[in-house]
Protein backbone atom coordinates (compact mmCIF):
# COMPACT_ATOMS: atom_id res chain seq x y z
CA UNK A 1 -70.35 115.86 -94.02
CA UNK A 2 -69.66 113.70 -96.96
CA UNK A 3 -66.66 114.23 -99.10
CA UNK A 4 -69.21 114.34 -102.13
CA UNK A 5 -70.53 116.88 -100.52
CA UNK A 6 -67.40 119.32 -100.09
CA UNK A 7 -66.61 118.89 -104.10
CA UNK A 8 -69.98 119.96 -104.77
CA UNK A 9 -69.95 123.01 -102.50
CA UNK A 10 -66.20 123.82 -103.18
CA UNK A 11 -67.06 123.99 -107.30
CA UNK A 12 -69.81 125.95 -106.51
CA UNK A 13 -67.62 129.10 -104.89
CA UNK A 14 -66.47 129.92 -107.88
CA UNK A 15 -69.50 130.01 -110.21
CA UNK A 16 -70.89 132.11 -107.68
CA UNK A 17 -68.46 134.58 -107.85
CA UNK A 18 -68.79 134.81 -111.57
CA UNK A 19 -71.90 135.51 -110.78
CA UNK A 20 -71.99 138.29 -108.31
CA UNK A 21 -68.80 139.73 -110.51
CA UNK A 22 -71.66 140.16 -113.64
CA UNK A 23 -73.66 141.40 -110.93
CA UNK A 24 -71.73 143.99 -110.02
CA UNK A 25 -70.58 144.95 -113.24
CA UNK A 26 -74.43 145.35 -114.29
CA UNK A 27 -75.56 146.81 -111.28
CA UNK A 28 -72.47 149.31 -111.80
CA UNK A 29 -73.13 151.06 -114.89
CA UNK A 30 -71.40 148.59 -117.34
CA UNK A 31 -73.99 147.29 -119.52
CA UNK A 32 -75.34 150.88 -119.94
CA UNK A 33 -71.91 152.20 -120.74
CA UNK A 34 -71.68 149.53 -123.81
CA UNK A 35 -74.54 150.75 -125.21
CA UNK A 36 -73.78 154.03 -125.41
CA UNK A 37 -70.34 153.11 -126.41
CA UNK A 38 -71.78 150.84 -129.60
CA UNK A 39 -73.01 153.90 -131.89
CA UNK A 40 -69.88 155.80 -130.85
CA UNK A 41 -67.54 152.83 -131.97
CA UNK A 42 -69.66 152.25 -135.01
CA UNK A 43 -69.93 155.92 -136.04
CA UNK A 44 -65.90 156.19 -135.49
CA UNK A 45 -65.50 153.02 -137.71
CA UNK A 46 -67.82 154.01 -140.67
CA UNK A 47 -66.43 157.43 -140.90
CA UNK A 48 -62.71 156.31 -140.24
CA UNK A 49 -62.31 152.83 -141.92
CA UNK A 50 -65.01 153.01 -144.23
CA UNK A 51 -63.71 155.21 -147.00
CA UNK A 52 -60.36 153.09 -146.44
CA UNK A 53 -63.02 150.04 -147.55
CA UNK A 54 -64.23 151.98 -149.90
CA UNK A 55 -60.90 152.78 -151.59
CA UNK A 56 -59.99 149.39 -151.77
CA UNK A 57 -62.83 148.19 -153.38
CA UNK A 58 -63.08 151.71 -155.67
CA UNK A 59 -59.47 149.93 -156.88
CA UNK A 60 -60.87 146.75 -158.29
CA UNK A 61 -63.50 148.81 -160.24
CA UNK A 62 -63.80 150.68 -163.71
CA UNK A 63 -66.06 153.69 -162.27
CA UNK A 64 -66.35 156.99 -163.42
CA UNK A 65 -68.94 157.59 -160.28
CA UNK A 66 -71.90 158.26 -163.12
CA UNK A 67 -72.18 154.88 -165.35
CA UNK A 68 -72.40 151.69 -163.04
CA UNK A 69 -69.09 150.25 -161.98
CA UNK A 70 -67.74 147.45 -163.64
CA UNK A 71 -65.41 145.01 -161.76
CA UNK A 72 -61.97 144.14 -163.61
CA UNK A 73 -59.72 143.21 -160.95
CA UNK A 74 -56.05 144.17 -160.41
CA UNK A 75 -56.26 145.83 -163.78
CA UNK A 76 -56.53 149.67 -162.60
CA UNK A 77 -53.01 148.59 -161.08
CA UNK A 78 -51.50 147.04 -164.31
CA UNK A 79 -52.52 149.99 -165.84
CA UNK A 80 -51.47 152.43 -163.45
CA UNK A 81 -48.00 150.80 -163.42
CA UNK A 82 -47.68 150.61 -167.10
CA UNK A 83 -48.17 154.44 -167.33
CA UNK A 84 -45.37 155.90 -169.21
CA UNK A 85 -45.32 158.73 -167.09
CA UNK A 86 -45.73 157.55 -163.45
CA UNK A 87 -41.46 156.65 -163.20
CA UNK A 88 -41.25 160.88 -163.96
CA UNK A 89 -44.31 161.51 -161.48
CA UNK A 90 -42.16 159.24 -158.88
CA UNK A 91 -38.93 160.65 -159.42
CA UNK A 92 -40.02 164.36 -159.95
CA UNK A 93 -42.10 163.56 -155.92
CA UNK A 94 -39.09 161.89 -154.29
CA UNK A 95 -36.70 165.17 -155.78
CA UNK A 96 -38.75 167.39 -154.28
CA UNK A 97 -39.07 165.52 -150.94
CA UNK A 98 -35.09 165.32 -150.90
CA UNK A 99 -34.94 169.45 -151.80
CA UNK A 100 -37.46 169.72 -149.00
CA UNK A 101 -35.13 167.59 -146.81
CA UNK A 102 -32.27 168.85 -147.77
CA UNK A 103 -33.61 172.80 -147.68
CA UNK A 104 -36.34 173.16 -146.16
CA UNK A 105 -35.91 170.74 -142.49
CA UNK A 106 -33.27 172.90 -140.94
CA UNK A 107 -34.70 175.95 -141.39
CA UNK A 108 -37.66 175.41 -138.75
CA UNK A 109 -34.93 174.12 -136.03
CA UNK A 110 -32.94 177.25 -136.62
CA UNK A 111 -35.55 179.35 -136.78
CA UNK A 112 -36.75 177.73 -132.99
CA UNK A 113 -33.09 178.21 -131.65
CA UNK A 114 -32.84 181.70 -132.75
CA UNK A 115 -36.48 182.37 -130.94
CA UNK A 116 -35.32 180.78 -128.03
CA UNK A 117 -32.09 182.80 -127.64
CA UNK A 118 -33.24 186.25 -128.05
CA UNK A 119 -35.37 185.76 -124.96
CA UNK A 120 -37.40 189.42 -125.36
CA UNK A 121 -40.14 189.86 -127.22
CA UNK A 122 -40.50 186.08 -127.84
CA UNK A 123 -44.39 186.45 -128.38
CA UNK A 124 -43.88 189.19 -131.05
CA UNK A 125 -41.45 186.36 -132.46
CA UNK A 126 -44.00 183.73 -132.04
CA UNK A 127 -46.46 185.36 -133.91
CA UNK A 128 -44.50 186.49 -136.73
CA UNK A 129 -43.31 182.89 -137.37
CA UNK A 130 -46.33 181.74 -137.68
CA UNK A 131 -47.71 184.32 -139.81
CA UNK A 132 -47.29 182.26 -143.45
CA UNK A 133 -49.52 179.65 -141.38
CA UNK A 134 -52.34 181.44 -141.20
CA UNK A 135 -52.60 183.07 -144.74
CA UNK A 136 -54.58 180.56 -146.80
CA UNK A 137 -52.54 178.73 -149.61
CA UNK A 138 -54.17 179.99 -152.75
CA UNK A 139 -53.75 183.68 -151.82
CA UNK A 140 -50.39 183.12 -150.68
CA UNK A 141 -49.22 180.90 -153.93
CA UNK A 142 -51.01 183.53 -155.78
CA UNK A 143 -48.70 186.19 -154.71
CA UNK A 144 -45.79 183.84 -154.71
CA UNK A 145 -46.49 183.64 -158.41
CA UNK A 146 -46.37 187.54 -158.98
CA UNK A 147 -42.78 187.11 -156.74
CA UNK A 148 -41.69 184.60 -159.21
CA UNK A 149 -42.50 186.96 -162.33
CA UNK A 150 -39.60 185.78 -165.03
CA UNK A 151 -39.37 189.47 -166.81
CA UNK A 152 -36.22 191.84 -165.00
CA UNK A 153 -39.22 193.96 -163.51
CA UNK A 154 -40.35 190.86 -161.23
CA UNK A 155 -40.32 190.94 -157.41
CA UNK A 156 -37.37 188.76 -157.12
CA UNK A 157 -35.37 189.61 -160.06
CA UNK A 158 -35.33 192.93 -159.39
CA UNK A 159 -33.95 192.29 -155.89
CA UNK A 160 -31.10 190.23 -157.34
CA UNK A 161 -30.41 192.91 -160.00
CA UNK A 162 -29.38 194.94 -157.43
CA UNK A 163 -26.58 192.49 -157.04
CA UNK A 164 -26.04 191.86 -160.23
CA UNK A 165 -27.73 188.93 -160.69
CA UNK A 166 -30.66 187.36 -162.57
CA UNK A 167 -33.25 187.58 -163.99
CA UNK A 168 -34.17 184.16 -163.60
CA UNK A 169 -36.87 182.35 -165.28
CA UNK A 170 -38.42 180.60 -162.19
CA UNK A 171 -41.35 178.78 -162.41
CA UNK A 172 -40.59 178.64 -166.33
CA UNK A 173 -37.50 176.64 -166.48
CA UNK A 174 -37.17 173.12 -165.71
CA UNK A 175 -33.82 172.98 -163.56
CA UNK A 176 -35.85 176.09 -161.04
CA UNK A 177 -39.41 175.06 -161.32
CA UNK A 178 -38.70 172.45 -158.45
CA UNK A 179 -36.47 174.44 -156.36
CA UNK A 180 -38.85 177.57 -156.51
CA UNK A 181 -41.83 175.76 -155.54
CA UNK A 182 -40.10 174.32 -152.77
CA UNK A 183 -38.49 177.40 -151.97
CA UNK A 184 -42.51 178.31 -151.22
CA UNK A 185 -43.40 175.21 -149.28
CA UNK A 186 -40.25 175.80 -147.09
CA UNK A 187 -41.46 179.48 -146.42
CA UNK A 188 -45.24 178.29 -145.79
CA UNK A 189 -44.75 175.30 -143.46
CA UNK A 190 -41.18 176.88 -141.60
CA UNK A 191 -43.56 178.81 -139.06
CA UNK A 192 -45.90 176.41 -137.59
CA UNK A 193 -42.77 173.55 -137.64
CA UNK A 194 -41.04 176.19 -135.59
CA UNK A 195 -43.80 176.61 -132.92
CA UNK A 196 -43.42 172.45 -132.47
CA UNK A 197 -39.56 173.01 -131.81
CA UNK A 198 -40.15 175.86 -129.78
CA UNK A 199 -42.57 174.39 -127.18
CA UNK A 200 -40.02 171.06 -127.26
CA UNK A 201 -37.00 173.65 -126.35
CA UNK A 202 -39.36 174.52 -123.21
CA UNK A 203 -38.17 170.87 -121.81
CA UNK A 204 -34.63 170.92 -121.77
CA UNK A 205 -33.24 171.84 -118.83
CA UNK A 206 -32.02 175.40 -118.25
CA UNK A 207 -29.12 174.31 -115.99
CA UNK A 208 -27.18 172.68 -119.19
CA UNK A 209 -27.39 175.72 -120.92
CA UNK A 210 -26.01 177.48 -118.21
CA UNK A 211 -22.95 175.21 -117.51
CA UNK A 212 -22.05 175.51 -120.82
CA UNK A 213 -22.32 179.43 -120.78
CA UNK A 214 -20.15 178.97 -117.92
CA UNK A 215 -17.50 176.98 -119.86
CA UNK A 216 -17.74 179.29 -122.46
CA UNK A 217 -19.24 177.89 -124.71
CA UNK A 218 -21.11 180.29 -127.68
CA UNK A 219 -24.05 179.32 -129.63
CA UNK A 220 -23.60 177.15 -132.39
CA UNK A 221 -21.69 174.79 -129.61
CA UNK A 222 -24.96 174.61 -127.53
CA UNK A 223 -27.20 173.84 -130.42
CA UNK A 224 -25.21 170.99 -131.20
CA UNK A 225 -24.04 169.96 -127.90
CA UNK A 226 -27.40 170.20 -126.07
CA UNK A 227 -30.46 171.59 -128.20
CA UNK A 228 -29.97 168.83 -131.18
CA UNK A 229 -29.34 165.92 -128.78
CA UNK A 230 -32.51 166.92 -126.32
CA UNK A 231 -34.48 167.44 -129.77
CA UNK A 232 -33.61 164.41 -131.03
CA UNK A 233 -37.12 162.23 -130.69
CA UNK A 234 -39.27 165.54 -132.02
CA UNK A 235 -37.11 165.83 -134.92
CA UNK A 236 -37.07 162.23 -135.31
CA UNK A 237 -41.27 162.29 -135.62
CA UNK A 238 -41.16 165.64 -137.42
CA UNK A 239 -38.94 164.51 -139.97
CA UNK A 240 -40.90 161.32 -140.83
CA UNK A 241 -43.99 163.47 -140.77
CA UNK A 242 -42.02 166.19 -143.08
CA UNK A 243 -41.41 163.11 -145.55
CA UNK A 244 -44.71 161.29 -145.49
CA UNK A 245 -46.33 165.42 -146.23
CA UNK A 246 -43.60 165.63 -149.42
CA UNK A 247 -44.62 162.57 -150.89
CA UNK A 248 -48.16 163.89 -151.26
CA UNK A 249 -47.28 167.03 -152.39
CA UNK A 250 -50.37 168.52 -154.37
CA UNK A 251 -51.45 172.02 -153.50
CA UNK A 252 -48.03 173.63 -155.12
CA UNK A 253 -47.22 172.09 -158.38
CA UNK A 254 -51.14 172.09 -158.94
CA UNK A 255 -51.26 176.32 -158.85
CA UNK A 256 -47.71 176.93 -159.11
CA UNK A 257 -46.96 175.65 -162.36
CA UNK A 258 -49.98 172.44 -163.30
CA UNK A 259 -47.26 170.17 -163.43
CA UNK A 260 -44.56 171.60 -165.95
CA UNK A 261 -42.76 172.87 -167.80
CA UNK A 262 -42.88 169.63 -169.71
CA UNK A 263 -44.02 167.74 -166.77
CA UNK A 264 -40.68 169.26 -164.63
CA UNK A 265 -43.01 169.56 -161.63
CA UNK A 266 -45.64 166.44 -162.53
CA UNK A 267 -46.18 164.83 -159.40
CA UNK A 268 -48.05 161.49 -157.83
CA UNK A 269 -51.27 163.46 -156.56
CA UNK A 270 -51.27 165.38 -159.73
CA UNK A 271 -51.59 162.09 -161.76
CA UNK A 272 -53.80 161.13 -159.08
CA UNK A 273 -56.53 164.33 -159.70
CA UNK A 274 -55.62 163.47 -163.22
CA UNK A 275 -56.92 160.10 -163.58
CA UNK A 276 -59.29 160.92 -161.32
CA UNK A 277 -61.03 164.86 -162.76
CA UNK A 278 -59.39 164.82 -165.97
CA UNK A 279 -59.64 161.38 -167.15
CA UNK A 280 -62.92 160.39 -165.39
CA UNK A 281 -61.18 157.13 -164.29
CA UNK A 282 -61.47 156.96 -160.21
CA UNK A 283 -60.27 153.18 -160.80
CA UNK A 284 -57.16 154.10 -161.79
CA UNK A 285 -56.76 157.26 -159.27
CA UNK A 286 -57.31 154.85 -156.04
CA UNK A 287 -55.49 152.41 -157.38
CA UNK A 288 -52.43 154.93 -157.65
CA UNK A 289 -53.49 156.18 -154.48
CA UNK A 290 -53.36 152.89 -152.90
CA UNK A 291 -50.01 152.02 -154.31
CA UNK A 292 -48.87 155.53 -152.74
CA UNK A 293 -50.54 154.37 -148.96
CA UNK A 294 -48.64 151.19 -149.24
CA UNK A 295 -45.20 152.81 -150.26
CA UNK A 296 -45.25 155.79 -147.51
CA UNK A 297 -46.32 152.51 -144.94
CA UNK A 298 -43.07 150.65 -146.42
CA UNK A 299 -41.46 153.88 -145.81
CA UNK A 300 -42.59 154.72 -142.41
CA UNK A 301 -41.74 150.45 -141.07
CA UNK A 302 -37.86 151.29 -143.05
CA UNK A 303 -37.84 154.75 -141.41
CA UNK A 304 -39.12 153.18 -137.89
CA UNK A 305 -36.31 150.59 -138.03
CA UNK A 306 -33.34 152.63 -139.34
CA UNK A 307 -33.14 155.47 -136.24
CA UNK A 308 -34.41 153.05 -133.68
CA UNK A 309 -31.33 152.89 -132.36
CA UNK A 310 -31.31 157.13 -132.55
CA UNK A 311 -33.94 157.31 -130.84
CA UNK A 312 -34.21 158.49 -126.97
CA UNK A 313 -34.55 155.44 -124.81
């Protein structure tokens, strides 16, 4: 046998196991499982990443979604960031997220721990937790609203009058329209935050909390010493979720108050519907909208990198 001969043959091994590997694949289901995957993947993408598409180019455009849209550019932004009354919008959001932070985040994690430690009757517990979660947000803002009643014969005020205190204005002054609405949002969303913590408290083991029983230690020692630290990825994720859900904030301001007193509780979804139902300019609402995706993605990448090194290994 020729040496041209064994060059020929030995580069011919490996085409024909290309070959047979196609064969197989074929023969095995593969080709058929592509097509059936194509209007799957295309389905997921035009319902998914098409309205993102959309958005984008919705930005560029003067519509109003009845006359034909007229391109102009980066002008919907120009004028979105020239409005006079976005810097209050943005400042009157991020207060509220901070209140929500600063009120509002604890409560579900004590809530959790205080489940968790009774040990009886934990599904009665459960349940009424989650109650608020399950009572649809108009009816419940609705009655909040009758609650915040300003006069000394509201729900509230007469509660604190029996302490000597109020009544308040609420929802009609601009230092407690904030605060109250929040005060809400932390009563509606505290539930269903809870259940999250609760199931996560289900993973730490039972043996630490026992040692420290055993050393004596009481409550408030264990929550920080063992339920915080095990915690400490889940509240990681639920407080980035918890701030990414303030900024868009929409729902409460909207029925609570429709942005004031004197634009107190004006936020950037409310200029948003604005623009977009008020004005008749859905230019100028994506635009805002997009400038919102892009800040809470700067926010998330900051967020990511600043309790990276918090975060469980």
């Amino acid at each position: 046998m020729t040496s041209t001969t064994l060059v020929a043959e030995h580069e011919a091994v490996p085409k024909r196991r290309r070959t047979s590997g196609l064969t197989r694949w074929y023969r095995g289901g593969g080709f058929h499982a592509v097509l059936f995957a194509i209007p799957v993947v295309l389905i997921f993408l035009y319902f998914s990443w098409g309205p993102v598409v959309r958005g984008l180019v919705l930005s560029l455009q003067k519509n109003n979604l009845v006359a034909p849209a007229k391109w102009v550019g980066w002008s919907n932004f120009q004028y979105v960031l020239a409005d006079p009354g976005l810097g209050q919008a943005a400042l009157n959001t991020a207060y509220f997220a901070l209140l929500a932070l600063v009120i509002g985040f604890p409560v579900p994690i004590f809530l959790a721990v205080l489940i968790n430690e009774l040990r009886k009757h934990d599904g009665l517990y459960n349940a009424l937790a989650y109650l608020p979660a399950i009572i649809p947000p108009v009816a419940a803002i609705l009655l909040w609203k009758f609650f915040y009643d300003p006069s000394a014969e509201g729900m509230f005020n007469t509660m604190l009058g029996w302490i000597g205190l109020g009544p308040y204005p609420w929802l009609n002054s601009e230092a407690m329209a904030m605060p109250s609405i929040v005060l809400y949002a932390t009563w509606a969303g505290a539930g269903s935050t809870a259940i999250i913590y609760i199931a996560a408290l289900g993973s730490v083991q039972t043996e630490l909390y026992e040692a420290a029983e055993i050393d004596g230690a009481g409550i408030w020692r264990r929550v920080w010493h063992i339920t915080i630290p095990q915690l400490r990825g889940v509240i990681l994720v639920m407080m980035l979720l918890q701030l990414i859900g303030t900024f868009q904030i929409f729902t409460e301001p909207f029925l609570f108050t429709g942005g004031g007193p004197n634009n107190a509780t004006q936020t950037i979804l409310l200029k948003i519907y604005n623009y977009a139902f008020v004005n008749g300019d859905f230019g100028a609402a994506t635009a805002l909208s997009v400038l919102l995706a892009a800040a809470l993605g700067l926010l998330s990448v900051v967020y990511y990198f600043v309790t990276k090194r918090w975060s469980p290994s």
